[in-house]
C-alpha atoms as a PDB file:
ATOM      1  CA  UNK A   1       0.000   0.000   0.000  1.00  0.00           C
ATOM      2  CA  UNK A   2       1.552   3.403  -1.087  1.00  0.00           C
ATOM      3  CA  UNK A   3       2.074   5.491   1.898  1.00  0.00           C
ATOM      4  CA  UNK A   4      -0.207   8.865   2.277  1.00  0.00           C
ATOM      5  CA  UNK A   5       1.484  12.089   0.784  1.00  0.00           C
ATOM      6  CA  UNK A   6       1.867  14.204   3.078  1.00  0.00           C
ATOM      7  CA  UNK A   7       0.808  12.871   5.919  1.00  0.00           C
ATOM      8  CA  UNK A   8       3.928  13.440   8.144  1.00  0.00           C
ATOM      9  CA  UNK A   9       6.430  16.255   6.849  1.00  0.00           C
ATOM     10  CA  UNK A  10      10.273  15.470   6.814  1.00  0.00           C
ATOM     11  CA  UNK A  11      12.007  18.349   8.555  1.00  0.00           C
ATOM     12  CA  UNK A  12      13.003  19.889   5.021  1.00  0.00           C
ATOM     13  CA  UNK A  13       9.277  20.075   4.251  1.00  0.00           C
ATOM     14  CA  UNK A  14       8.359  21.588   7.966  1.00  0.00           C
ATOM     15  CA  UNK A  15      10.942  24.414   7.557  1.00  0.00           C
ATOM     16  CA  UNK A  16      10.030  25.431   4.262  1.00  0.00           C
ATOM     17  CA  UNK A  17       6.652  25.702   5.463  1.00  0.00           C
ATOM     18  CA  UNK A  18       7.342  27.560   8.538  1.00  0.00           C
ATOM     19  CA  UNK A  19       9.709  30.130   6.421  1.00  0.00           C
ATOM     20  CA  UNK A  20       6.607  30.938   4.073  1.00  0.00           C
ATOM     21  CA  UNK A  21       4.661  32.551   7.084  1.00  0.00           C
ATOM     22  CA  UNK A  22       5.703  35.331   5.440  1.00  0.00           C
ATOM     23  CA  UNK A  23       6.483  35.776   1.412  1.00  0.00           C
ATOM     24  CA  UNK A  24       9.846  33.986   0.393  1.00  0.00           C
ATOM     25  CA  UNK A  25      11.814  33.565  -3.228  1.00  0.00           C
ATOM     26  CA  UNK A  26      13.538  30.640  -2.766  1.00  0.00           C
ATOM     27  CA  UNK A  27      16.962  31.778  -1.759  1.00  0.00           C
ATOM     28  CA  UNK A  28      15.419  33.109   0.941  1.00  0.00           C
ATOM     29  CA  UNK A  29      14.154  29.836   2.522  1.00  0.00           C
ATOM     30  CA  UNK A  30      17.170  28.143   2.224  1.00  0.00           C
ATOM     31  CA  UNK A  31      19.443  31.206   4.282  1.00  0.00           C
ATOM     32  CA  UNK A  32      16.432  31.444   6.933  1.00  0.00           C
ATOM     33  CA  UNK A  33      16.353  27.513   7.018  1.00  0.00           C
ATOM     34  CA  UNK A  34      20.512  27.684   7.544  1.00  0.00           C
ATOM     35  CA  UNK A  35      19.857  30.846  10.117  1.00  0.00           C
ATOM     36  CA  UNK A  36      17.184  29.205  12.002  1.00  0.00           C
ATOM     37  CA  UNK A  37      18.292  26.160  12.781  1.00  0.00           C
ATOM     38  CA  UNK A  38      21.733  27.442  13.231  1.00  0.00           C
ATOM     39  CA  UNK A  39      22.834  25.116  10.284  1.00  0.00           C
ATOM     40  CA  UNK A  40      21.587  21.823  11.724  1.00  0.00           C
ATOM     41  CA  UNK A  41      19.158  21.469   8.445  1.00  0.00           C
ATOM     42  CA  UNK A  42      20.278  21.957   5.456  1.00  0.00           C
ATOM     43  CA  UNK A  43      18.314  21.833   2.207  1.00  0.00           C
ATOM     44  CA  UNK A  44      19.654  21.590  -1.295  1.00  0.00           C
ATOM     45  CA  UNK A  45      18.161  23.770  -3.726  1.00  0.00           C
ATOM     46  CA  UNK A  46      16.854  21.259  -5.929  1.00  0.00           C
ATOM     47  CA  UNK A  47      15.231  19.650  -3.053  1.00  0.00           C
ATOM     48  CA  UNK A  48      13.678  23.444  -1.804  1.00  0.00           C
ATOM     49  CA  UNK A  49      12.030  23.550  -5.628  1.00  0.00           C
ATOM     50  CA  UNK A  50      11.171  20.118  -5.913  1.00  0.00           C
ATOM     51  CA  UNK A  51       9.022  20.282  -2.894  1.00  0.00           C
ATOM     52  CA  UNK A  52       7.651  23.816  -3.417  1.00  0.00           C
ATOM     53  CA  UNK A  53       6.479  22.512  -6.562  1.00  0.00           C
ATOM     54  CA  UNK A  54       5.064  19.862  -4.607  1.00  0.00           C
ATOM     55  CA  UNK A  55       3.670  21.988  -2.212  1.00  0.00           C
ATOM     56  CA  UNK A  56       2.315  24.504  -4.834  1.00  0.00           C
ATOM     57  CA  UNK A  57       0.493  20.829  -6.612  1.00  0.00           C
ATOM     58  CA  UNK A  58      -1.277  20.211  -3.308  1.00  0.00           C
ATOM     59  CA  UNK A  59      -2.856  24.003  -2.651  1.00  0.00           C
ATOM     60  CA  UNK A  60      -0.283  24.087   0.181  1.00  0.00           C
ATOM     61  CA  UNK A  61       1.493  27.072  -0.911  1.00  0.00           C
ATOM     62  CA  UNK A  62       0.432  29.976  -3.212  1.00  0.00           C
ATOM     63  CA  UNK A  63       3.009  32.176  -5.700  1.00  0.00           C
ATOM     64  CA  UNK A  64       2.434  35.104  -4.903  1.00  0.00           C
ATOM     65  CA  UNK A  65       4.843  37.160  -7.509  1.00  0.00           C
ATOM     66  CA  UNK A  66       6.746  36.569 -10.620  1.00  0.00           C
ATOM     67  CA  UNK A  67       9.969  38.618 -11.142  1.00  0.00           C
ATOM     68  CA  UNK A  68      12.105  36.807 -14.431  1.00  0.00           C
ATOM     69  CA  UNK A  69      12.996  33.586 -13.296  1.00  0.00           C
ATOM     70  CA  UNK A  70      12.254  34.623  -9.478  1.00  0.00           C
ATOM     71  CA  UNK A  71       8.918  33.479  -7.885  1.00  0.00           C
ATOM     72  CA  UNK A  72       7.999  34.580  -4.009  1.00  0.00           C
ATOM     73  CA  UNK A  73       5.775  31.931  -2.154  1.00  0.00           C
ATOM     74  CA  UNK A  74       3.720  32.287   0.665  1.00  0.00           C
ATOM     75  CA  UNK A  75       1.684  29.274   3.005  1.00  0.00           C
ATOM     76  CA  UNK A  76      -1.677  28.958   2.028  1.00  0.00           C
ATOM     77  CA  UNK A  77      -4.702  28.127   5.248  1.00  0.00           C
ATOM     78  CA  UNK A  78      -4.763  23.924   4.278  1.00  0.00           C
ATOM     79  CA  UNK A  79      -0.536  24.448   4.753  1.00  0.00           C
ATOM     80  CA  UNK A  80      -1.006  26.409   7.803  1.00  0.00           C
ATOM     81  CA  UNK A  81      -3.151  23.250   8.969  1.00  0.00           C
ATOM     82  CA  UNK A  82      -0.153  21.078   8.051  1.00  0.00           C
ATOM     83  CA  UNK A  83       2.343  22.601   9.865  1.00  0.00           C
ATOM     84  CA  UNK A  84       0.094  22.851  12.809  1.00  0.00           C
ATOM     85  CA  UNK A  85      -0.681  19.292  12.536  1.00  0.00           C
ATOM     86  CA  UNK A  86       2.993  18.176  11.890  1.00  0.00           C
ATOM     87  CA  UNK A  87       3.731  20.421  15.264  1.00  0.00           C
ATOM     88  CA  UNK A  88       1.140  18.895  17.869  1.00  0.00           C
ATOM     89  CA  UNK A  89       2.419  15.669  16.299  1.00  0.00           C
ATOM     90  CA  UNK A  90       6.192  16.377  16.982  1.00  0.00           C
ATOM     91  CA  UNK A  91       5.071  17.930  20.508  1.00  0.00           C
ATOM     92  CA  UNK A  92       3.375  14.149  21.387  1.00  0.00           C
ATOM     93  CA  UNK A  93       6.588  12.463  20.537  1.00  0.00           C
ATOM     94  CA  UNK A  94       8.669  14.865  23.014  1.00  0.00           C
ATOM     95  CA  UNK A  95       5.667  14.370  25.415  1.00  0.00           C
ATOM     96  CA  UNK A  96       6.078  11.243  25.490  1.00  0.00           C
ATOM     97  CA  UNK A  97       9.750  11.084  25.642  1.00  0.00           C
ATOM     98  CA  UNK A  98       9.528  13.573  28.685  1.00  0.00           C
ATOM     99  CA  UNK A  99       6.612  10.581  30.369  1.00  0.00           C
ATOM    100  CA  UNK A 100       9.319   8.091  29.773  1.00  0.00           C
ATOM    101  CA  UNK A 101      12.740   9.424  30.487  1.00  0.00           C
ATOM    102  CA  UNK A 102      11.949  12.276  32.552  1.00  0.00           C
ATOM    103  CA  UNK A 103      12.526  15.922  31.450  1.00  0.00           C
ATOM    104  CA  UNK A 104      15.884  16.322  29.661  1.00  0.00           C
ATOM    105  CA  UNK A 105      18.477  19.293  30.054  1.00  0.00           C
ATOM    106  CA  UNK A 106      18.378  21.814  27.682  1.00  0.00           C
ATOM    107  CA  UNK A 107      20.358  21.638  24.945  1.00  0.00           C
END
């Protein structure tokens, strides 16, 4: 049985997401992705425009302007819901960490 698209995000596909709370060309995503995370994710750039095209397919992004070869994105209300889904989903898994092992240091 095929497994759902986009039913959990990879990190990659959560980050792009989160950067497009606000509207992004591409370049941008991938130096706020770098910035963000302090350089712990890194996404190639065919990777950042496969997905967005991915993302764009399933309504959960928008293009919001068209400059030569340069396109700006923004996160549309179904990938809002995805994130926020992806989120409480992540937040169970570090709940349930914190039930089993106790409350870790921070890192």
């Amino acid at each position: 049985m095929p497994r759902e698209r986009f039913k959990t995000l990879t990190e990659q596909m959560f980050y792009i997401l989160l950067c497009l709370n606000r509207e992004c060309r591409g370049a941008e995503i991938l130096e706020t992705v770098r910035t963000l995370t302090d350089g712990r994710v890194s996404i190639g750039s065919g990777t950042l425009y496969d997905l967005l095209e991915q993302f764009l397919a399933e309504g959960m992004i928008e293009e919001t302007k068209t400059e030569g070869r340069r396109r700006s994105y923004r996160i549309t209300e179904k990938g809002r819901l995805m994130l926020e889904r992806e989120y409480r989903r992540i937040r169970h898994q570090a709940e349930d960490y914190d039930r089993l092992f106790g409350k870790g240091e921070p890192l």
